[in-house]
C-alpha atoms as a PDB file:
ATOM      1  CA  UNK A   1       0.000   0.000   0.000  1.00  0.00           C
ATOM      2  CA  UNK A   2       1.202   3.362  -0.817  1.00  0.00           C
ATOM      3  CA  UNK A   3       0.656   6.070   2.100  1.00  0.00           C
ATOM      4  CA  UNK A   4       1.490   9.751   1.988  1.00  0.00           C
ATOM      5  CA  UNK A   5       2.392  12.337   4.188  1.00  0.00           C
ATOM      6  CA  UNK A   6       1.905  16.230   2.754  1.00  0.00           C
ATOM      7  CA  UNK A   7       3.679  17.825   4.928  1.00  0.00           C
ATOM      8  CA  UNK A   8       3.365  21.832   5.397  1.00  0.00           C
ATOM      9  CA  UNK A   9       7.287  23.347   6.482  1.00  0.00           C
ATOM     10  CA  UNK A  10       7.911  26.465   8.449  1.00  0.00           C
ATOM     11  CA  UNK A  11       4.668  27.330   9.839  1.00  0.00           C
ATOM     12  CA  UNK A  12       5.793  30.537  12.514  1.00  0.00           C
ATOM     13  CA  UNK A  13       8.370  31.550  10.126  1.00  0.00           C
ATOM     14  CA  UNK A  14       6.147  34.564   8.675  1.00  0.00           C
ATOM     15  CA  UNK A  15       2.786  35.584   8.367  1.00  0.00           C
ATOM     16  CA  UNK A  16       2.135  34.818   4.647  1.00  0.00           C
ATOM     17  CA  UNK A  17       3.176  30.906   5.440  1.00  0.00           C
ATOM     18  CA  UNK A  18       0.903  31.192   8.804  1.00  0.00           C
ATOM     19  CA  UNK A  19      -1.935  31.890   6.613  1.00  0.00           C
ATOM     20  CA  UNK A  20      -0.843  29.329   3.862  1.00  0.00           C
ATOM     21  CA  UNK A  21      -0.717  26.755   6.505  1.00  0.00           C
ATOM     22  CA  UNK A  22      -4.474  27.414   7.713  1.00  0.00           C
ATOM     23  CA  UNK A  23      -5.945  27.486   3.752  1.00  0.00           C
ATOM     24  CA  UNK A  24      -4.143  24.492   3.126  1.00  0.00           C
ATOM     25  CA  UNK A  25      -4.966  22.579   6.042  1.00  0.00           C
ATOM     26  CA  UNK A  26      -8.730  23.380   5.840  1.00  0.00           C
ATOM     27  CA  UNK A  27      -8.980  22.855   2.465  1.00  0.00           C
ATOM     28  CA  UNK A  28      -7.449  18.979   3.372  1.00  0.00           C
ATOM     29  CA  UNK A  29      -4.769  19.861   0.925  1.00  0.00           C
ATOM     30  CA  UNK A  30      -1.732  19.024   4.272  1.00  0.00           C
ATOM     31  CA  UNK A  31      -2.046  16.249   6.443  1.00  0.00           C
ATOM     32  CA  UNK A  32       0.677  17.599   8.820  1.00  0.00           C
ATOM     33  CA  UNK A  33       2.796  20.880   9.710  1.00  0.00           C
ATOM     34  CA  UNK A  34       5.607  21.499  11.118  1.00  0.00           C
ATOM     35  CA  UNK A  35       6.214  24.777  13.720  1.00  0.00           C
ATOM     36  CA  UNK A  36       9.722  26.887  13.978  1.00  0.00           C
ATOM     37  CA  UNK A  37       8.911  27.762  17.418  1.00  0.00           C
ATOM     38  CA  UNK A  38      11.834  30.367  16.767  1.00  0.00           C
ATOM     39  CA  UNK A  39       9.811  31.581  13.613  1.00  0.00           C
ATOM     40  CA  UNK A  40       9.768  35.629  13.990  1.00  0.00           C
ATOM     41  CA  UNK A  41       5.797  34.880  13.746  1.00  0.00           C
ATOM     42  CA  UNK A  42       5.226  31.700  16.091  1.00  0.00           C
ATOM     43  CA  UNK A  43       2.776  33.806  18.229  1.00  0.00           C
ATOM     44  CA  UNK A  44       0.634  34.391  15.515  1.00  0.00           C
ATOM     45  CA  UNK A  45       1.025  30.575  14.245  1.00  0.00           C
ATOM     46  CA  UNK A  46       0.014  29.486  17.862  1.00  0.00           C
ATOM     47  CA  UNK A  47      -3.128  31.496  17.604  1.00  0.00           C
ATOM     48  CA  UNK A  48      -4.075  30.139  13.881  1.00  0.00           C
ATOM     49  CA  UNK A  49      -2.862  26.086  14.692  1.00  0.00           C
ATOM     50  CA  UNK A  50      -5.549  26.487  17.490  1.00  0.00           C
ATOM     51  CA  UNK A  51      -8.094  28.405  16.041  1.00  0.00           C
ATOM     52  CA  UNK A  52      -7.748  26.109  13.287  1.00  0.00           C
ATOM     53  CA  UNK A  53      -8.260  22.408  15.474  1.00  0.00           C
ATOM     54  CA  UNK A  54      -4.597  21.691  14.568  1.00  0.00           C
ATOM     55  CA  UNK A  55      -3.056  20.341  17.643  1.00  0.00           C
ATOM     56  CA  UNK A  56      -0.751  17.407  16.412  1.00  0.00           C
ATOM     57  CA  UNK A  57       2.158  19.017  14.834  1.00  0.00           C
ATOM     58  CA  UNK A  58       5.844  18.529  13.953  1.00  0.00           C
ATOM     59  CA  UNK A  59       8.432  20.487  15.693  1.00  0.00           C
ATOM     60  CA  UNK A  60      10.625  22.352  12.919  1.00  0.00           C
ATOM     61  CA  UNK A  61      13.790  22.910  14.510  1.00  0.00           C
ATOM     62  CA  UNK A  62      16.976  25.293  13.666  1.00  0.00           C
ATOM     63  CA  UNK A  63      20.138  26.098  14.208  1.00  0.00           C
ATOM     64  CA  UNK A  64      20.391  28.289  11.011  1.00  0.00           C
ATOM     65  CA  UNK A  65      18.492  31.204   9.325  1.00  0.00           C
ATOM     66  CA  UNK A  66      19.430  33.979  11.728  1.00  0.00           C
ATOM     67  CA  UNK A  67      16.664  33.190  13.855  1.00  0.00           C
ATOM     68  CA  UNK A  68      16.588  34.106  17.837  1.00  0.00           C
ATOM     69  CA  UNK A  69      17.555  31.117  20.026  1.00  0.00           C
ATOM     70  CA  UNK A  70      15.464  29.455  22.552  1.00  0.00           C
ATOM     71  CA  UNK A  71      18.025  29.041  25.451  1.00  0.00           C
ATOM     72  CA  UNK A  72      17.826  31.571  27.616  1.00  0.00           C
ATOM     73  CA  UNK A  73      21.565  31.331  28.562  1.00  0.00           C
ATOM     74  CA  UNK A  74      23.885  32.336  25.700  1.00  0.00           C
ATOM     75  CA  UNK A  75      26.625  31.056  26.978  1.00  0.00           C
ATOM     76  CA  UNK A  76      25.537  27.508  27.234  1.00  0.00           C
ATOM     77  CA  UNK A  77      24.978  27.604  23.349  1.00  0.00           C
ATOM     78  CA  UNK A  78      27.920  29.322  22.728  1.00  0.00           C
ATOM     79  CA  UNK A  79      29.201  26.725  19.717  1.00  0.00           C
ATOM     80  CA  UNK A  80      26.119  27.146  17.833  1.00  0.00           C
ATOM     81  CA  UNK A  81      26.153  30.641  17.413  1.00  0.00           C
ATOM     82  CA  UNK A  82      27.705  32.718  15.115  1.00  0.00           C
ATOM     83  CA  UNK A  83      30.244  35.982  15.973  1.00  0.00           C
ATOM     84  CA  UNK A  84      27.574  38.122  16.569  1.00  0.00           C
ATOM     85  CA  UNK A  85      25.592  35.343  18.673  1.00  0.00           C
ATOM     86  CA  UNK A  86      22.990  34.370  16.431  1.00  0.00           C
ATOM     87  CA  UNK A  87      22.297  31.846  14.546  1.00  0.00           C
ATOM     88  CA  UNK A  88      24.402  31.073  11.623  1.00  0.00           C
ATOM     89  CA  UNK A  89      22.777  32.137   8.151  1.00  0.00           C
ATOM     90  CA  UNK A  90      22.488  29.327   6.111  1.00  0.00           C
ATOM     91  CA  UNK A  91      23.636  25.607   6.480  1.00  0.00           C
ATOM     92  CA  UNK A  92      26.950  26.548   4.383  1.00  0.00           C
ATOM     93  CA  UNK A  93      27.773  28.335   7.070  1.00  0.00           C
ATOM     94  CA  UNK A  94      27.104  26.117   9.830  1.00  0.00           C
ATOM     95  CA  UNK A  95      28.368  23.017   7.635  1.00  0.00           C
ATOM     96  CA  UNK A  96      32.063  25.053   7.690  1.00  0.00           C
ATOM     97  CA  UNK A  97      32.040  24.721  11.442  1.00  0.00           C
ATOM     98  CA  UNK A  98      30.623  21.598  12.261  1.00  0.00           C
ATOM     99  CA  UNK A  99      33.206  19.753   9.649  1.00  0.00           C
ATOM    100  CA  UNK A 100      35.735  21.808  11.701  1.00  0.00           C
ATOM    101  CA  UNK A 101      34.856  20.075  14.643  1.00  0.00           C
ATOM    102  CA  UNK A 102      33.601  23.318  16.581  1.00  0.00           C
ATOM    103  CA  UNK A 103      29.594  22.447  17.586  1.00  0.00           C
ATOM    104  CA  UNK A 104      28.884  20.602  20.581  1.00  0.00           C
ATOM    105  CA  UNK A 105      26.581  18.125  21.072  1.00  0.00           C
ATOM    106  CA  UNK A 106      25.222  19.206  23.965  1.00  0.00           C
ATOM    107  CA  UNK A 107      24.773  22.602  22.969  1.00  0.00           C
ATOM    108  CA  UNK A 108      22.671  22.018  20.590  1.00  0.00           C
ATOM    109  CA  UNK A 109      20.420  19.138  22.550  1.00  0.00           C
ATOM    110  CA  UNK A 110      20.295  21.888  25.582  1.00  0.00           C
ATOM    111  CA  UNK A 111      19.056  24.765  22.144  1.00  0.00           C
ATOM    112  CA  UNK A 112      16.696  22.325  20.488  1.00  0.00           C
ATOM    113  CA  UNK A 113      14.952  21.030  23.712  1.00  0.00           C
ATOM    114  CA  UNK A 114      13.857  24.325  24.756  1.00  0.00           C
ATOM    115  CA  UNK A 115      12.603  24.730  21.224  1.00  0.00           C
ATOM    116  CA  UNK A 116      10.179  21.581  21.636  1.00  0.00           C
ATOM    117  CA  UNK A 117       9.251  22.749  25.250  1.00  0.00           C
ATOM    118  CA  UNK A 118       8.234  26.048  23.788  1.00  0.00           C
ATOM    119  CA  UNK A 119       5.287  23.796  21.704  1.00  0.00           C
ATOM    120  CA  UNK A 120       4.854  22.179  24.717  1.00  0.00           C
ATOM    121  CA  UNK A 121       4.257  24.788  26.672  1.00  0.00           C
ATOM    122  CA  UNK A 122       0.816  26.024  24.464  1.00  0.00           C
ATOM    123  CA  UNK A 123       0.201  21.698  24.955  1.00  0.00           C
ATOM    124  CA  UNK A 124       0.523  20.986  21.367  1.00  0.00           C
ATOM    125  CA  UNK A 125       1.166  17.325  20.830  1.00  0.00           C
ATOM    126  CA  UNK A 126       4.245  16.997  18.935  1.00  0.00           C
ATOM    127  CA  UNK A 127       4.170  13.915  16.559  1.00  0.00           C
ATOM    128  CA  UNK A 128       6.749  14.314  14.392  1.00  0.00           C
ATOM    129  CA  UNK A 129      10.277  16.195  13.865  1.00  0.00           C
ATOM    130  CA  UNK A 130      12.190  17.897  10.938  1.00  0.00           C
ATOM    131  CA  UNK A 131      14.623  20.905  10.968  1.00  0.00           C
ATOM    132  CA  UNK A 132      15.278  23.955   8.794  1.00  0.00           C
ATOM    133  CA  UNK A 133      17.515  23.040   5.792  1.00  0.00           C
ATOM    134  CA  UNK A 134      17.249  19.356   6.852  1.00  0.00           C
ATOM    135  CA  UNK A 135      20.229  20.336   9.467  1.00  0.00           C
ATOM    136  CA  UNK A 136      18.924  17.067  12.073  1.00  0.00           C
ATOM    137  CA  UNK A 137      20.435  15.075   9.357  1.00  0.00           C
ATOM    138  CA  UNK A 138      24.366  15.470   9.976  1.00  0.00           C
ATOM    139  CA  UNK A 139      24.925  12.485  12.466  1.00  0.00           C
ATOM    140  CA  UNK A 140      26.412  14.568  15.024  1.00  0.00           C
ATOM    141  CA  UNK A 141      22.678  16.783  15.153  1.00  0.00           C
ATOM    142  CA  UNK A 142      20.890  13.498  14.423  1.00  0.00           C
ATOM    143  CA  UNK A 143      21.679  11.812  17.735  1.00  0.00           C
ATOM    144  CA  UNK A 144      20.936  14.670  19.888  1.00  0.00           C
ATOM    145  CA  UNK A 145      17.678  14.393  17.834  1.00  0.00           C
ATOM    146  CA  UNK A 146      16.692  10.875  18.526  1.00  0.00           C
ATOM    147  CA  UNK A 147      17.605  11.223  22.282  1.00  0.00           C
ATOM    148  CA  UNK A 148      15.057  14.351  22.038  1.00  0.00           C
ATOM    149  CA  UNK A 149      12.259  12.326  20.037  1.00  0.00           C
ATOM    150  CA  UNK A 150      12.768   9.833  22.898  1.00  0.00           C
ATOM    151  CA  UNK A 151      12.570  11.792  26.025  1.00  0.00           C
ATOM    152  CA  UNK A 152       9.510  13.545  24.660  1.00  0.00           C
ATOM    153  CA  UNK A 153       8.209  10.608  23.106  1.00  0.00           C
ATOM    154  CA  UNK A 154       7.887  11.749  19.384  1.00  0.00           C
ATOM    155  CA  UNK A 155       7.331   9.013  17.110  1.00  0.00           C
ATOM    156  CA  UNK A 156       8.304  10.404  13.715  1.00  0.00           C
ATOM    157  CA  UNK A 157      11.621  11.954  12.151  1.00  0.00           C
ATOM    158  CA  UNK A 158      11.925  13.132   8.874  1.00  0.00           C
ATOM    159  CA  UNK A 159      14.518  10.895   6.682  1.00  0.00           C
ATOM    160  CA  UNK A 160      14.967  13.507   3.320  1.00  0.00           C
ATOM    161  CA  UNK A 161      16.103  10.348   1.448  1.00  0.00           C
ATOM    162  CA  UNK A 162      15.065  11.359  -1.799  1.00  0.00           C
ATOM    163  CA  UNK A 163      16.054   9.567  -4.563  1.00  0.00           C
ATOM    164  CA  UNK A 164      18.003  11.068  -7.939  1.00  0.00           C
ATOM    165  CA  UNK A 165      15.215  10.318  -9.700  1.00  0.00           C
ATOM    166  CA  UNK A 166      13.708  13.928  -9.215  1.00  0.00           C
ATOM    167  CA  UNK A 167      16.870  15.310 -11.063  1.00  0.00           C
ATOM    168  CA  UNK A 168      14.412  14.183 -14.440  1.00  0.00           C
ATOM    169  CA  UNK A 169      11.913  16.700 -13.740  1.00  0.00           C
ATOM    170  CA  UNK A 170      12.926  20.509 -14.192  1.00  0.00           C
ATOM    171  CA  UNK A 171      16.444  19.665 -13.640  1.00  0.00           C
ATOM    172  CA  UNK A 172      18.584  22.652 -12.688  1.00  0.00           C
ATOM    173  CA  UNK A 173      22.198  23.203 -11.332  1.00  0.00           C
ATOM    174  CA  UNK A 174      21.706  24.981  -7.884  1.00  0.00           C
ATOM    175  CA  UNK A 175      19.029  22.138  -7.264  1.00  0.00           C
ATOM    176  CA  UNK A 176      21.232  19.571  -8.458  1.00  0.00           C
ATOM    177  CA  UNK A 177      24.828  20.811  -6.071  1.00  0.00           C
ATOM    178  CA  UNK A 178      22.112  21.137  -2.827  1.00  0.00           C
ATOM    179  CA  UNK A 179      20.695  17.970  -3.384  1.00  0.00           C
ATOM    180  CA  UNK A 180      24.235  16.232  -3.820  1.00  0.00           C
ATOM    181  CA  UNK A 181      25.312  18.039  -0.290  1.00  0.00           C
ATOM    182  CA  UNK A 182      22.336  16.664   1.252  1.00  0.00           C
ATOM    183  CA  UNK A 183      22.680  13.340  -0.403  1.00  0.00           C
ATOM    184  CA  UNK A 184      26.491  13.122   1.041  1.00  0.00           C
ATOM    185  CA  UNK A 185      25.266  13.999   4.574  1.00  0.00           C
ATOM    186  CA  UNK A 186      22.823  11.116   4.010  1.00  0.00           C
ATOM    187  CA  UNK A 187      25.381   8.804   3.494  1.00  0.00           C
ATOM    188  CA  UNK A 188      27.668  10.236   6.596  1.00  0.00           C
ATOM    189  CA  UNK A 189      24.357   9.077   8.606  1.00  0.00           C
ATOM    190  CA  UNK A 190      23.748   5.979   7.182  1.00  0.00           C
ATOM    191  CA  UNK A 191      25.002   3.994  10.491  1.00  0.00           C
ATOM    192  CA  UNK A 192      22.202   6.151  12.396  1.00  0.00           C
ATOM    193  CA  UNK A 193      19.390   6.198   9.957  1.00  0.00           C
ATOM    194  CA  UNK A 194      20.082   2.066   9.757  1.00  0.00           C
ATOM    195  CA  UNK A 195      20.177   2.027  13.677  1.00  0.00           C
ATOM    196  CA  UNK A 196      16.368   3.701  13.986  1.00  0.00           C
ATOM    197  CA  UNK A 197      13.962   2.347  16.004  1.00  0.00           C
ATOM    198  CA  UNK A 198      11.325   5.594  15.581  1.00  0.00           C
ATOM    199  CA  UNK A 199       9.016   5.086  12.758  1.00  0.00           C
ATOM    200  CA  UNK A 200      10.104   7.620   9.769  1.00  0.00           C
ATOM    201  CA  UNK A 201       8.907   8.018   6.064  1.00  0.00           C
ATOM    202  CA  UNK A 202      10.427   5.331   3.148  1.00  0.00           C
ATOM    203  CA  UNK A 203      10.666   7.826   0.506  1.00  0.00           C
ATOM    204  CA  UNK A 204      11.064  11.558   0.360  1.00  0.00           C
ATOM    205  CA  UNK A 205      10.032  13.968  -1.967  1.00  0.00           C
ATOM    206  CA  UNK A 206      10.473  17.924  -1.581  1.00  0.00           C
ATOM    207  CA  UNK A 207      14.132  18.869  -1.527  1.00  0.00           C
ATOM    208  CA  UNK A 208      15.068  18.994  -4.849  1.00  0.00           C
ATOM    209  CA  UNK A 209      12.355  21.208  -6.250  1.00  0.00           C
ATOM    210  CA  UNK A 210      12.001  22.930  -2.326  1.00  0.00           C
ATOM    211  CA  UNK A 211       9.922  26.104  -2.952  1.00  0.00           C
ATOM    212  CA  UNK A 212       9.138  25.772  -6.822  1.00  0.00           C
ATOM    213  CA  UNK A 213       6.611  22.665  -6.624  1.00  0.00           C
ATOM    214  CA  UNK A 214       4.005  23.075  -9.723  1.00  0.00           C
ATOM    215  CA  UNK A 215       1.248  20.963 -10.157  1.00  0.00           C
ATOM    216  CA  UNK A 216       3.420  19.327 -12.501  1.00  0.00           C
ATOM    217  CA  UNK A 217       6.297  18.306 -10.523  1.00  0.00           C
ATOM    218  CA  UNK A 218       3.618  17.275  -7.848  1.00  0.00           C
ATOM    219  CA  UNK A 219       1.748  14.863 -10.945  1.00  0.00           C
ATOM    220  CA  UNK A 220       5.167  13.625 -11.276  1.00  0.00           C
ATOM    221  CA  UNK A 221       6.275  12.621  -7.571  1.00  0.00           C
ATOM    222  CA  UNK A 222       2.093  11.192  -7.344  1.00  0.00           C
ATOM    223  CA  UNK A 223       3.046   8.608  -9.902  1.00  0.00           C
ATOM    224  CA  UNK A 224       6.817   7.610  -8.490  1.00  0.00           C
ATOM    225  CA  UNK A 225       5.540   7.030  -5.393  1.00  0.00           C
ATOM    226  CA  UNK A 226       6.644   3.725  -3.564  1.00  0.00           C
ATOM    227  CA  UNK A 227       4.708   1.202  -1.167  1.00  0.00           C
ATOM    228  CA  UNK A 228       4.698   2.256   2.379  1.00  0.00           C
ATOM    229  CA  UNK A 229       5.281   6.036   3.746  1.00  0.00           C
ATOM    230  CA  UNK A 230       6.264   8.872   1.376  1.00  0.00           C
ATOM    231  CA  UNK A 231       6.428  12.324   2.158  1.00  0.00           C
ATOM    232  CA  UNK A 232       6.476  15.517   0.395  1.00  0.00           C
ATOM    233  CA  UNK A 233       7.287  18.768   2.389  1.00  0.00           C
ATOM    234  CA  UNK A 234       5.786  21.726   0.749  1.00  0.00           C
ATOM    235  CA  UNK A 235       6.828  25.519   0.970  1.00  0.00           C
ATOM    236  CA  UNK A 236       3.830  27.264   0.666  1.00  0.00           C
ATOM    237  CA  UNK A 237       2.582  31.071   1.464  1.00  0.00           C
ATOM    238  CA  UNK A 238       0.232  33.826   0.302  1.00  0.00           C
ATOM    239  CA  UNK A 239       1.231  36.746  -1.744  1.00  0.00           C
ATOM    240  CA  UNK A 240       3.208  39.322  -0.590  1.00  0.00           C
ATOM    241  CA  UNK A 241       5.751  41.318  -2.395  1.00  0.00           C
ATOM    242  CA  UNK A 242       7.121  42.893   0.697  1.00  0.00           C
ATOM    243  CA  UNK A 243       7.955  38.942   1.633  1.00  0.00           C
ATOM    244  CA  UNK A 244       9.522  37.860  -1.173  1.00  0.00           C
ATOM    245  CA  UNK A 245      11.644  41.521  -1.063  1.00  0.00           C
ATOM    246  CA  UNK A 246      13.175  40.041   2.198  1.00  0.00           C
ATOM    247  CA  UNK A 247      12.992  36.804   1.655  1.00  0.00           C
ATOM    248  CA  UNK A 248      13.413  36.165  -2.454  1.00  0.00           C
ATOM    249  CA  UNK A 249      13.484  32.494  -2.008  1.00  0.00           C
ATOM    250  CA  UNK A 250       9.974  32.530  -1.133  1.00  0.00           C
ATOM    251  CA  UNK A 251       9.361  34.249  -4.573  1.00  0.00           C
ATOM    252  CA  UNK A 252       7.089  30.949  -5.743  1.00  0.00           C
ATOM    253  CA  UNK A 253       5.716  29.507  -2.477  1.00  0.00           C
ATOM    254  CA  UNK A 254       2.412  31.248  -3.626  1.00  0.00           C
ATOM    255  CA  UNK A 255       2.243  29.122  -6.746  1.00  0.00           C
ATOM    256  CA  UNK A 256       2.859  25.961  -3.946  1.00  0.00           C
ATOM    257  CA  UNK A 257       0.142  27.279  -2.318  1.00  0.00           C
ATOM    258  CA  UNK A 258      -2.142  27.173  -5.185  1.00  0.00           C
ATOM    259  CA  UNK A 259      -0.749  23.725  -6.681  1.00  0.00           C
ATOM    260  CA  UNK A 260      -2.259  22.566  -3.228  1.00  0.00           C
ATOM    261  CA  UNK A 261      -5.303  24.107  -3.010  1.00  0.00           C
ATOM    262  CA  UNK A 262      -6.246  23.627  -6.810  1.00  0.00           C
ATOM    263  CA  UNK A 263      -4.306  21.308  -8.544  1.00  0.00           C
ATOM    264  CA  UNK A 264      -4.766  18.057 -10.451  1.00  0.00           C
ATOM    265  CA  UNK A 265      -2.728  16.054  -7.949  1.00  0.00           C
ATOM    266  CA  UNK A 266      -5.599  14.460  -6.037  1.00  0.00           C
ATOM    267  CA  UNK A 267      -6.811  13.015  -9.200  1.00  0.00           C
ATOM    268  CA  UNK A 268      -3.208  11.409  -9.415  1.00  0.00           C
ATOM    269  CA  UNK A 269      -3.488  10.041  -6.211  1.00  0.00           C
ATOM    270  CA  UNK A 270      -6.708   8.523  -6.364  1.00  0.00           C
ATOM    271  CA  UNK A 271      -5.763   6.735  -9.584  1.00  0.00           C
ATOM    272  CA  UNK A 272      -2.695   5.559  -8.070  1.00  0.00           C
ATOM    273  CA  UNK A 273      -4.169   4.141  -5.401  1.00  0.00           C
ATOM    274  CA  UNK A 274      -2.458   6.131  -2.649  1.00  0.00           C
ATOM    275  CA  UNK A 275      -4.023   7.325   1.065  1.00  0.00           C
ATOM    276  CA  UNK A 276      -3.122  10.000   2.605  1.00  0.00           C
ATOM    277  CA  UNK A 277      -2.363  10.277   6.189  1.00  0.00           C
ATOM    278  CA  UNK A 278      -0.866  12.332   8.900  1.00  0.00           C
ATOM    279  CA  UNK A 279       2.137  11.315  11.149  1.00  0.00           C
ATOM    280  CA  UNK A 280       1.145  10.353  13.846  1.00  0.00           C
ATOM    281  CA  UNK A 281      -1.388   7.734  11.764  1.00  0.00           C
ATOM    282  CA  UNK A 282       2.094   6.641   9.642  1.00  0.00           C
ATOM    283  CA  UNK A 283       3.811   6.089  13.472  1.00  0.00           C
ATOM    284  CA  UNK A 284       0.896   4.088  14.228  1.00  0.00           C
ATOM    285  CA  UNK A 285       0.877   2.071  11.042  1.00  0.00           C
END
């Protein structure tokens, strides 16, 4: 059988993806989101998850994008910041100083567990966990993750395994050198990942095409779909141009927005044969 996960990324991040997040997931078109609890807008996304019934949702954590930090000690997260004690820009950045040997374990478990206790603390269930730019995947940041999912009882983690087959659809170079990085992390963690007792997806879909996922590219991963749990993480936001100003990669998470709330892709599904779920049904499975 063929299950899938559609999974909405970065809800608290900013207010166009709050409000993407609550179309999407009223319209049926998500079975699952995940919250950056560090998001500049997670007040606001607390408000519209609840307003909205959604209490089962992933925690989305970070350790890049410039965001604030949980901890309320600085100096006990010291590693994980950058010079100017923030959070490091991008996962280039952060990838520099991890492979340097410079990030400590326990920094980050001590940063991402007051992250989860900040969903906890508005008694959200959390059933599932993923991180910005896929950074729980570099074995050092997946341990800490697993010990986390296991002292607060998660049952899901995100495995971004997906396959080069996607590189046959709108292939393009940037794509192609972010999806070899996060391929080669993949096979750094392949010890861990083979070692998993929580229940995670089979096959991934997402990364490649992150942000620019047309109804077309969605038809596509519908019909390559394997037996068991496969996920796709979507992007998606409303309109703004003041967003995309500041934040240009977001310049087509409108047009995700819309491939989910009107596009052919249920269609797809239903002639593939595929059923939908959310995580914590997949953990149950």
């Amino acid at each position: 059988m063929k299950y899938l996960i559609l999974n909405a990324d970065d809800c608290g991040f900013s207010q166009s993806v709050n409000r993407a997040v609550k179309e999407s997931f009223s319209a049926g078109a998500i079975t699952g989101t995940s919250v950056l609890s560090v998001g500049r807008e997670f007040p606001e996304a607390i408000e519209i998850l609840k307003n909205s019934g959604m209490v089962e949702v992933g925690a989305h954590l970070a350790l890049t994008g410039k965001f604030d930090y949980a901890c309320s000690e600085k100096k006990r997260i010291v590693s994980i910041l950058d010079e100017k004690g923030t959070f490091f820009g991008s996962y280039r950045e952060f990838l520099g100083r991890y492979f340097a040997g410079k990030i400590n374990e326990e920094h980050v478990y001590m940063e991402f567990k007051k992250q989860i206790e900040r969903l906890l603390r508005f008694d959200f269930k959390i059933t599932h966990i993923d991180s910005h730019e896929h950074i729980h995947m570099l074995p050092a940041i997946f341990r800490v993750v697993v010990r986390l999912a296991d002292e607060f009882h998660v049952p899901f983690i995100r495995v971004p395994n997906e396959g080069v087959l996607v590189y046959a659809k709108r292939f393009s170079l940037p794509n192609y050198f972010r999806s070899v990085a996060l391929r080669s992390v993949l096979f750094l963690n392949k010890g861990n990942i083979a070692s998993l007792t929580l229940k995670h997806n089979d096959q991934f879909f997402g990364h490649f095409h992150s942000g620019s996922i047309t109804d077309d590219v969605m038809c596509f991963m519908a019909d390559n779909l394997k037996d068991g749990i496969n996920e796709i993480a979507f992007h998606p936001a409303t309109f703004s141009q003041i967003f995309i100003d500041k934040y240009p990669w977001y310049k087509n998470s409108h047009k995700e927005l819309d491939v989910l709330l009107h596009g052919s892709w249920r269609e797809r599904l239903a002639k593939n044969n595929v059923k939908l779920i959310s995580h914590k049904e997949a953990a149950e499975l």
